[in-house]
N, C-alpha and C. Protein backbone atom coordinates (compact mmCIF):
# COMPACT_ATOMS: atom_id res chain seq x y z
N UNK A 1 33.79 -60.65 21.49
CA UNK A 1 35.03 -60.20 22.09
C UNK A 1 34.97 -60.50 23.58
N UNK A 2 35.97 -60.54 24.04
CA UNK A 2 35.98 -61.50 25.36
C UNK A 2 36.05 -59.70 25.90
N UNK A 3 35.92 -59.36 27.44
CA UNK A 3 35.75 -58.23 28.11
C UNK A 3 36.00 -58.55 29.27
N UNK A 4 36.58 -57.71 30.02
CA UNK A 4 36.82 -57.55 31.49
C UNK A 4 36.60 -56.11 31.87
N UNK A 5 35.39 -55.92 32.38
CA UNK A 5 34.91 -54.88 33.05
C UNK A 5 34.87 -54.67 34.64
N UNK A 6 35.80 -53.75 35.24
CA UNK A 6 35.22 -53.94 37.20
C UNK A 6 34.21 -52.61 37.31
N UNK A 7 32.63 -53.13 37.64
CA UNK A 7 31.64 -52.68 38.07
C UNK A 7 31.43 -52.67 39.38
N UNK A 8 31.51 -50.82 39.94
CA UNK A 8 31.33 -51.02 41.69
C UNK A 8 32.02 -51.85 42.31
N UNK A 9 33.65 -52.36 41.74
CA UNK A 9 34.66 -52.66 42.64
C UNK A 9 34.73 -54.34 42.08
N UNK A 10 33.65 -54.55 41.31
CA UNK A 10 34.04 -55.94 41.50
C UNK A 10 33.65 -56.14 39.76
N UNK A 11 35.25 -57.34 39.24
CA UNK A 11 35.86 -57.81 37.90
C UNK A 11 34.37 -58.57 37.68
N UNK A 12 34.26 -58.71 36.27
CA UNK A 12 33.05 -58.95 35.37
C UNK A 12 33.91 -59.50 34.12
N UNK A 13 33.66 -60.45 33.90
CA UNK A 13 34.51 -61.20 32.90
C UNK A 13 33.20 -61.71 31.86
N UNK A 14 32.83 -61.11 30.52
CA UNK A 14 32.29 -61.74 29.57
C UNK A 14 32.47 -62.10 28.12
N UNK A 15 32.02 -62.56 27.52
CA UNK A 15 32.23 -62.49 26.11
C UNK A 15 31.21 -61.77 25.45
N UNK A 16 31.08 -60.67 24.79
CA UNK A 16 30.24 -59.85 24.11
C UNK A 16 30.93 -59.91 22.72
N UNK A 17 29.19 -59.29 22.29
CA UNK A 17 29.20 -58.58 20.13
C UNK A 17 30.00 -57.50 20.57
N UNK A 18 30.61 -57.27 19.52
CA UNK A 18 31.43 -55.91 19.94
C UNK A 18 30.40 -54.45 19.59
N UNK A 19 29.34 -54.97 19.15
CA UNK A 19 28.01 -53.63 19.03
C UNK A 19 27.39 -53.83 20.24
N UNK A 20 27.28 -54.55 21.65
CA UNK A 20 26.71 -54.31 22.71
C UNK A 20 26.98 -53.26 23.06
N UNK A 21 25.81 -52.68 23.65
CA UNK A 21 25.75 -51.12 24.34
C UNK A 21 26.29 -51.69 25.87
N UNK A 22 27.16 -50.46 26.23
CA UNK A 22 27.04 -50.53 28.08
C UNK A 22 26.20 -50.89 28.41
N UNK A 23 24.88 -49.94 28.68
CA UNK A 23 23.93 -50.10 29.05
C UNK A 23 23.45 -51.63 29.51
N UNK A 24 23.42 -52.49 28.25
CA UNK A 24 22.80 -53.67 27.65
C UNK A 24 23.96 -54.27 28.90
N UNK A 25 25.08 -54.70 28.44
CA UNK A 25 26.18 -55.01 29.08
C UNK A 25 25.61 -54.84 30.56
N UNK A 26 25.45 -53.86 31.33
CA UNK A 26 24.81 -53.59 32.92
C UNK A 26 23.73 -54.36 33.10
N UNK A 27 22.57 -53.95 32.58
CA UNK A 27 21.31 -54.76 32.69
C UNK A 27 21.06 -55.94 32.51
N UNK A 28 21.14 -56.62 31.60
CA UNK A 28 21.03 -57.45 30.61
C UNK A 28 22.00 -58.79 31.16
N UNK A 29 23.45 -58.22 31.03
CA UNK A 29 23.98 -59.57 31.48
C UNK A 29 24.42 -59.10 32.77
N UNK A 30 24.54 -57.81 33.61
CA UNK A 30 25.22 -58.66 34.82
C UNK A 30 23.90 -58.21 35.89
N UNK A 31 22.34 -57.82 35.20
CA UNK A 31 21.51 -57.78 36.08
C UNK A 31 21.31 -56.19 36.92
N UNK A 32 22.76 -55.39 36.37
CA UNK A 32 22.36 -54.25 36.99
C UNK A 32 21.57 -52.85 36.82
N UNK A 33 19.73 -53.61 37.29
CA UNK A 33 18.98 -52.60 36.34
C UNK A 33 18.31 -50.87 37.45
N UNK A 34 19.43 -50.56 37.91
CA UNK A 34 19.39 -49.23 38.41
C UNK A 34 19.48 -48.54 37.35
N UNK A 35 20.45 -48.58 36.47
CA UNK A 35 20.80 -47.55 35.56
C UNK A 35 20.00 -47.61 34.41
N UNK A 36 18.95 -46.19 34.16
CA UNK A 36 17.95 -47.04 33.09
C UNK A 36 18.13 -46.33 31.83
N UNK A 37 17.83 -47.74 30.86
CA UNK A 37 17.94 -46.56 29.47
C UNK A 37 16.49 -46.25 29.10
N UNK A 38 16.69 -45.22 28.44
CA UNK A 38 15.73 -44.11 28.22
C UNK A 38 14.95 -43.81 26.63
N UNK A 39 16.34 -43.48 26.22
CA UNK A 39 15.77 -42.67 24.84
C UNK A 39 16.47 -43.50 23.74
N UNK A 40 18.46 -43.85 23.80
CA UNK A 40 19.26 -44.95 23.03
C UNK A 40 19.58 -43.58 22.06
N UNK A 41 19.54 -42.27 22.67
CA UNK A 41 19.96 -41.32 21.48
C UNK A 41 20.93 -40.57 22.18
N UNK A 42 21.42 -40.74 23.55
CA UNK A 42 21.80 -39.89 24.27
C UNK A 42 21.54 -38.27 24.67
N UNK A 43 20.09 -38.76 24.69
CA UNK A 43 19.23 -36.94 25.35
C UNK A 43 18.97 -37.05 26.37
N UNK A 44 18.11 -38.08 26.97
CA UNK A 44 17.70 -38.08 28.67
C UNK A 44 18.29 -38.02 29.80
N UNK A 45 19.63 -38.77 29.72
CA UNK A 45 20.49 -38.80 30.79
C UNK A 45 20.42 -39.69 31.68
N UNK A 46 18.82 -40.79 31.36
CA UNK A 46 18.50 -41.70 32.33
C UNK A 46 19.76 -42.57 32.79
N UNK A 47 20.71 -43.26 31.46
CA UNK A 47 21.36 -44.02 31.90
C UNK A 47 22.79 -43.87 32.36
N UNK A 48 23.32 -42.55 32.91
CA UNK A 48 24.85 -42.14 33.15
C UNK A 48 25.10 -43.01 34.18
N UNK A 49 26.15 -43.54 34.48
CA UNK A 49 27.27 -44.25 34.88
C UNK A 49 28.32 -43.62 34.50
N UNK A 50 29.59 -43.99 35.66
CA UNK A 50 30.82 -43.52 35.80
C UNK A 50 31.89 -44.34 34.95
N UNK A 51 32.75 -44.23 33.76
CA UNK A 51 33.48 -45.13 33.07
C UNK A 51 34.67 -43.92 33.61
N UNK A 52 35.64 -44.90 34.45
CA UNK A 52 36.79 -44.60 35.04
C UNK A 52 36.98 -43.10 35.27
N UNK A 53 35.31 -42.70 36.68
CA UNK A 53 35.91 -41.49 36.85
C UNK A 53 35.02 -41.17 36.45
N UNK A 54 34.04 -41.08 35.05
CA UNK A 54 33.61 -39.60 33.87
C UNK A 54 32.76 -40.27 33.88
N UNK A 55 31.34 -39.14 33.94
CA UNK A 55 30.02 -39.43 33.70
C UNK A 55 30.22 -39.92 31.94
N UNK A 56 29.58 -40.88 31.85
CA UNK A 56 29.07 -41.42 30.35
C UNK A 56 27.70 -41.37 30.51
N UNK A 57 27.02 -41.22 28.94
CA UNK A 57 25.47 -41.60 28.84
C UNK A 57 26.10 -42.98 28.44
N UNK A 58 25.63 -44.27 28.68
CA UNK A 58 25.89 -45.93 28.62
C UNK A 58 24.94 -46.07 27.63
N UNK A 59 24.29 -45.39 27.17
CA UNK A 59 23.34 -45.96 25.83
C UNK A 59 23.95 -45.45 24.51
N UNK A 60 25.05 -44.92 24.76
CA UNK A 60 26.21 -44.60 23.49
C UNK A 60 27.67 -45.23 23.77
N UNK A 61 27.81 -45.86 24.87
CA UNK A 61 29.30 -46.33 24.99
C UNK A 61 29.09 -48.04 24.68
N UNK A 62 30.06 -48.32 23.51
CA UNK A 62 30.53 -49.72 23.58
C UNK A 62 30.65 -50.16 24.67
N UNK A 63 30.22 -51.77 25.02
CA UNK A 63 30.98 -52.86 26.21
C UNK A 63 32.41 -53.23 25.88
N UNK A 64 32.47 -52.97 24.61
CA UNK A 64 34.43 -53.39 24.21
C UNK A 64 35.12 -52.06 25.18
N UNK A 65 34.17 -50.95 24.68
CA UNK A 65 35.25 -49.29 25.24
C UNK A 65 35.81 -49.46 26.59
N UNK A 66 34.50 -50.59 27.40
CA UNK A 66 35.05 -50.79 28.40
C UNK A 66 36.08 -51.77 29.08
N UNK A 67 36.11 -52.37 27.94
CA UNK A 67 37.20 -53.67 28.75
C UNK A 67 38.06 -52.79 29.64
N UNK A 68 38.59 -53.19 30.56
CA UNK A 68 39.82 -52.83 31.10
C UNK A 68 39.77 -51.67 32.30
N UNK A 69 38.49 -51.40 31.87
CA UNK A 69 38.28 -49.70 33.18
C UNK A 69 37.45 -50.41 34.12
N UNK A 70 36.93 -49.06 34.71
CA UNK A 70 35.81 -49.39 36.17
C UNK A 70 35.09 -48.62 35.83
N UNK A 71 33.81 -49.12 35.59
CA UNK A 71 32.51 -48.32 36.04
C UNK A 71 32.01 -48.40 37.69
N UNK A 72 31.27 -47.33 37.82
CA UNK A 72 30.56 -47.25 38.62
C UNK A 72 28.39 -47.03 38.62
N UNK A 73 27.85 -47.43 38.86
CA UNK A 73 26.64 -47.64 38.75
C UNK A 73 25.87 -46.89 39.77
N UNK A 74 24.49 -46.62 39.63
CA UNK A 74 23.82 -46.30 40.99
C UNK A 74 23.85 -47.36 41.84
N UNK A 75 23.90 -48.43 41.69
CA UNK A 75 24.24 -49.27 42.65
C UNK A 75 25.51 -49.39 43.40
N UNK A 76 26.48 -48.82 43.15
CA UNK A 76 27.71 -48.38 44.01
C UNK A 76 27.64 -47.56 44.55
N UNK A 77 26.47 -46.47 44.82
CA UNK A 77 26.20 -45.14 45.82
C UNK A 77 26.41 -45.37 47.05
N UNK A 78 25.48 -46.36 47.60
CA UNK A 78 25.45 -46.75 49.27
C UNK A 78 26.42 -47.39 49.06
N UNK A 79 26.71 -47.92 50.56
CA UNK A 79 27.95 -48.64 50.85
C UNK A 79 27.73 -48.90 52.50
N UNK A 80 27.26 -50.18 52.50
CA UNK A 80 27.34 -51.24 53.49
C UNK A 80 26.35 -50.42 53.89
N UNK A 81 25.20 -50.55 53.34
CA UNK A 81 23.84 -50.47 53.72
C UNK A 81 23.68 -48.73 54.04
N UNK A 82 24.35 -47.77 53.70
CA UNK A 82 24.10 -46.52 54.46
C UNK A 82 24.07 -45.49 52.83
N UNK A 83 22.92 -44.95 52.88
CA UNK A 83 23.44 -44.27 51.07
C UNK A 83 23.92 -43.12 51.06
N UNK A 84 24.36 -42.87 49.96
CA UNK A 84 24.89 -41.54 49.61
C UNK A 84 24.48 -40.42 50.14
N UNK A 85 24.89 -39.67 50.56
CA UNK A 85 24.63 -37.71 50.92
C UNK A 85 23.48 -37.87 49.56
N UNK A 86 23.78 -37.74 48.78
CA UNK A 86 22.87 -37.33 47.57
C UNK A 86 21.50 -37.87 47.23
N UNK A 87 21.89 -39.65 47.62
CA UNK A 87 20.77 -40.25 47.77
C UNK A 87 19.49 -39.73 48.88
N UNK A 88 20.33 -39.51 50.04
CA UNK A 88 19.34 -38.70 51.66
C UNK A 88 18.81 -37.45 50.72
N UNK A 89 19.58 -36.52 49.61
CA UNK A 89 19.01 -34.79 49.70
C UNK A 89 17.93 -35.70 48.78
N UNK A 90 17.71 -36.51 47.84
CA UNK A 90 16.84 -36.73 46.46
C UNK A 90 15.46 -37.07 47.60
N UNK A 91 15.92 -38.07 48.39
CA UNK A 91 14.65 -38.23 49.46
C UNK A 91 13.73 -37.52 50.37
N UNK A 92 14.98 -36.83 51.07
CA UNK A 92 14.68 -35.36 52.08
C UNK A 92 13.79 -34.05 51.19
N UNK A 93 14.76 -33.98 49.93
CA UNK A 93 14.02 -32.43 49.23
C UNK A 93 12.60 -33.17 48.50
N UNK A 94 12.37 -33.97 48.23
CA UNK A 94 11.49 -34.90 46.82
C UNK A 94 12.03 -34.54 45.57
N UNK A 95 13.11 -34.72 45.50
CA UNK A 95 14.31 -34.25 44.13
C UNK A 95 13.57 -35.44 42.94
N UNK A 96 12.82 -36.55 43.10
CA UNK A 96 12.32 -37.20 42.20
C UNK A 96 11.06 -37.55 42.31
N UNK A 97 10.25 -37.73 41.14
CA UNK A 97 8.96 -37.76 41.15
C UNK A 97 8.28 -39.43 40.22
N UNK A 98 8.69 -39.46 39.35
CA UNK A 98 8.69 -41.01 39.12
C UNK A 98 9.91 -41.70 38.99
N UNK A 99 10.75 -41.10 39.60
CA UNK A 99 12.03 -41.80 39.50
C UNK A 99 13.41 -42.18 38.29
N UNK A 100 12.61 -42.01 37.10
CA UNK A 100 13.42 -42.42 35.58
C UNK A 100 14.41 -41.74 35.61
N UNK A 101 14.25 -40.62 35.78
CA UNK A 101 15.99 -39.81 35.49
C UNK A 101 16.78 -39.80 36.67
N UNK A 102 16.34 -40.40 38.09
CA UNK A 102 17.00 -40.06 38.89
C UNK A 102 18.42 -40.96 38.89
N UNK A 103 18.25 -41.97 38.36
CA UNK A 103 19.58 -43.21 38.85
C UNK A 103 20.38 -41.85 37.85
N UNK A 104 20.67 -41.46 36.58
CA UNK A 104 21.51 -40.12 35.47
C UNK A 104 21.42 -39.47 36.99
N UNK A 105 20.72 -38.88 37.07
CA UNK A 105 20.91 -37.47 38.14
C UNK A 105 21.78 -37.72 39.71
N UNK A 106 21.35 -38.80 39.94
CA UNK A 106 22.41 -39.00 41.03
C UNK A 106 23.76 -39.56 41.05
N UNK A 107 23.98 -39.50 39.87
CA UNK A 107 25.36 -40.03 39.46
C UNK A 107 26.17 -38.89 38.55
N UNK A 108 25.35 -38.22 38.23
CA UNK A 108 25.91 -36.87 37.88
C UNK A 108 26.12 -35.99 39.17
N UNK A 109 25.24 -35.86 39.83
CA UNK A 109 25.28 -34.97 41.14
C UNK A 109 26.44 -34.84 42.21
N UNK A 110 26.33 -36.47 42.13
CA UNK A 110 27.70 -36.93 42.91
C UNK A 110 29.16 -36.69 42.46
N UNK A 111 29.08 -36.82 40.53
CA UNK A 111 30.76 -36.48 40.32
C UNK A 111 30.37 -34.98 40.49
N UNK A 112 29.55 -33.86 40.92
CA UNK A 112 29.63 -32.78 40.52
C UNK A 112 30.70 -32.64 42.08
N UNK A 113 29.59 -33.00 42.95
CA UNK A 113 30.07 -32.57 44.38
C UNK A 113 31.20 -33.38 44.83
N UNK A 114 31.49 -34.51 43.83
CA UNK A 114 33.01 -35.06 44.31
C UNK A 114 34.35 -34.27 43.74
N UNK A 115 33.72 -32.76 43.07
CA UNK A 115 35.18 -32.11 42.17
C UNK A 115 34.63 -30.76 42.93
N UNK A 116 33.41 -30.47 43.39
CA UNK A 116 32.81 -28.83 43.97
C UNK A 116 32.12 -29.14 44.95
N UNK A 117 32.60 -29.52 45.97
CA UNK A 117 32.03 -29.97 47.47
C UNK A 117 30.98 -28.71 47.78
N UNK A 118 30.85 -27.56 47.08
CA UNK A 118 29.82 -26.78 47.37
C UNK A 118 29.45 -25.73 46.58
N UNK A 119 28.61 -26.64 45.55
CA UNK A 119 28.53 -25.78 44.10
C UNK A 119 27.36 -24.93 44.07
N UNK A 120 27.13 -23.71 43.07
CA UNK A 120 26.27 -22.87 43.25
C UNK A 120 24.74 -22.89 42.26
N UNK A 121 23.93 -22.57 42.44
CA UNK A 121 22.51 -23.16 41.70
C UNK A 121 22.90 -23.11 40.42
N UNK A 122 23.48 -22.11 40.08
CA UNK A 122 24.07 -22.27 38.19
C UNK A 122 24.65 -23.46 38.44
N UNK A 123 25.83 -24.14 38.56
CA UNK A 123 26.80 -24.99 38.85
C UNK A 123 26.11 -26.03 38.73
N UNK A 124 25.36 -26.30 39.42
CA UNK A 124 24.50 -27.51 39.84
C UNK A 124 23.60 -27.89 38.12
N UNK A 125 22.72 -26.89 38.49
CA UNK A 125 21.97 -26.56 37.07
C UNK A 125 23.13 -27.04 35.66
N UNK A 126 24.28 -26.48 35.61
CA UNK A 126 24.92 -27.05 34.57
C UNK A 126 25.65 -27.94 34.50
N UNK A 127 25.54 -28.68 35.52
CA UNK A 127 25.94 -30.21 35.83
C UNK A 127 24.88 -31.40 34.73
N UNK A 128 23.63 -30.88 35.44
CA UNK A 128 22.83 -31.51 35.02
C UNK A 128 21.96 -31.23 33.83
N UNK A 129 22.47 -30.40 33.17
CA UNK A 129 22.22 -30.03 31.47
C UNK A 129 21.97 -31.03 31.11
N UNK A 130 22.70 -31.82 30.95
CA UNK A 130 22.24 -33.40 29.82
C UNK A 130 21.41 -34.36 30.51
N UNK A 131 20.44 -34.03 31.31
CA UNK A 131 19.64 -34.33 31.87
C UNK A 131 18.34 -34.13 31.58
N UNK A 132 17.39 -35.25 31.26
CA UNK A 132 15.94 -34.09 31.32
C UNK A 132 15.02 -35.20 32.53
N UNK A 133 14.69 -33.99 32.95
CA UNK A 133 13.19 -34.42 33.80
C UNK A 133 12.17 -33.95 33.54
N UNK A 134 11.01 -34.94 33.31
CA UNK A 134 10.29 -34.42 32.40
C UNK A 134 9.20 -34.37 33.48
N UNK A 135 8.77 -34.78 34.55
CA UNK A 135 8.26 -34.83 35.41
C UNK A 135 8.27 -33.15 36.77
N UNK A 136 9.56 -32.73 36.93
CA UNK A 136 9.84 -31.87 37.37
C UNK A 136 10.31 -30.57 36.92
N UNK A 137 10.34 -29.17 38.10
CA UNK A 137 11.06 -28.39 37.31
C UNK A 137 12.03 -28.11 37.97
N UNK A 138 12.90 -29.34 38.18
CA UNK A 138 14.14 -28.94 38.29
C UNK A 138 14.67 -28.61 39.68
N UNK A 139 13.68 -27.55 40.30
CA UNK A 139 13.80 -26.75 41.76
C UNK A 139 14.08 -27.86 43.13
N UNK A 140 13.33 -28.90 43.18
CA UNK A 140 14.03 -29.74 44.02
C UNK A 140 15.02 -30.72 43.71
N UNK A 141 15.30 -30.68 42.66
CA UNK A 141 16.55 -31.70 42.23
C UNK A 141 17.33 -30.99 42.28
N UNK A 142 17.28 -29.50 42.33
CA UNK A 142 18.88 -28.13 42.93
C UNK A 142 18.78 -28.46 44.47
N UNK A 143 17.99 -28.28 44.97
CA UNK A 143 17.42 -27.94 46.77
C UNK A 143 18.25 -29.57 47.08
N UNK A 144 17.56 -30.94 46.33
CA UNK A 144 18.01 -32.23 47.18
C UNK A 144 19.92 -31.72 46.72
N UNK A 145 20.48 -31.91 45.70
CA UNK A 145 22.30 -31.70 45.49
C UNK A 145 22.50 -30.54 46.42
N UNK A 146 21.72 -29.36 46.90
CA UNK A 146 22.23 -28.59 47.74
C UNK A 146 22.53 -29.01 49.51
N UNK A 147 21.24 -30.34 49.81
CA UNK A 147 21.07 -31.07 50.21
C UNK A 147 22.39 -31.57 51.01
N UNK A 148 22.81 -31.98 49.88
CA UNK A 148 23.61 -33.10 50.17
C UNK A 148 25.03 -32.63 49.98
N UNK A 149 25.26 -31.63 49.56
CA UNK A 149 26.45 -30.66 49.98
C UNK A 149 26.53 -29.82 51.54
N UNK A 150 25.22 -29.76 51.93
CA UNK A 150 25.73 -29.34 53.26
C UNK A 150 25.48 -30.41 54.59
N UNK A 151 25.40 -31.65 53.12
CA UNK A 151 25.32 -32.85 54.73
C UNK A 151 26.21 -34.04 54.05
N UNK A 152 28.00 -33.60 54.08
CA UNK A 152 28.58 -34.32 53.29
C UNK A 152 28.55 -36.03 54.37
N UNK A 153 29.35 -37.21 53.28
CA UNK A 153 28.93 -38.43 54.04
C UNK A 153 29.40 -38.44 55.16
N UNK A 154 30.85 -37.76 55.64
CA UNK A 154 31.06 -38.28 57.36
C UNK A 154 30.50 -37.44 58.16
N UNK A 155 29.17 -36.69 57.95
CA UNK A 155 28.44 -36.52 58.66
C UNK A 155 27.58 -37.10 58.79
N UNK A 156 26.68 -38.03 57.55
CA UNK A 156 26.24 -38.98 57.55
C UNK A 156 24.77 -39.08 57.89
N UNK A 157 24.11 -38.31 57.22
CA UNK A 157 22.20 -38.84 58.11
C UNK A 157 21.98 -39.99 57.17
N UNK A 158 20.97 -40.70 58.17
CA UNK A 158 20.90 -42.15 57.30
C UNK A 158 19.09 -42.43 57.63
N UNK A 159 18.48 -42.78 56.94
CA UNK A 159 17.13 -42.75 56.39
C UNK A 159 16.60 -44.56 57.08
């Protein structure tokens, strides 16, 4: 099936199986391997991306589902070299420890605080339910999103 996907602003024109995973679709053919898959059962959360707007796990969404929308990737966080509020709290607090769940977690974090510019440790915490870190408990991956709610981007610290 022929596809037109815009990833992080910019049109992606391919021909895919119509059983390609997102995921596959990101990595695979257009190279974008921030977003990682994990488990292919949708438990980890490693691989969420934004499909027009809405956190998806991408290791359960068709590349057909997407013709026609916009994803967004961890690679659309920064912007012209300066990263995300969220990206600075994950760094500043040590919100990650080998890194696997963080590309899911900071892309969840971000639609949380792009709808609750200043959400509360439950809030946060049930943002990131479909999340697992298996590495952490959790406590600085609340502390970095708290982070980065009280240092929104046009205030801007940059690393």
């Amino acid at each position: 099936m022929n596809i037109t996907v815009t990833v992080n602003g910019e049109a992606y024109t391919r021909d895919v199986e119509p059983r390609l995973l997102l995921i596959h679709l990101l990595r695979d053919e257009l190279g974008l391997t921030g977003t990682h898959w994990g488990c292919d059962t949708s438990n980890c959360g490693a691989c969420v991306v934004w499909l027009d707007e809405v956190p998806v796990k991408s290791c359960t969404v068709l590349a057909v589902m997407a013709d026609g929308k916009a994803v967004k990737t961890v690679e659309g966080l920064e912007r012209d070299g300066v990263l995300d509020p969220v990206q600075e709290g994950f760094s500043a607090c040590h919100g990650l420890q080998c890194g696997f769940c963080t590309p899911g977690m900071l892309m969840t974090s971000r639609w949380l605080l792009d709808r609750n510019p200043d959400p509360s440790e439950r809030e946060i915490r049930e943002a990131i339910s479909g999340q697992i870190c298996r590495c952490t408990g959790y406590e600085n991956i609340v502390k970095s999103v708290r982070w980065a709610a009280e240092h929104p981007a046009d205030e801007g610290v940059t690393s």
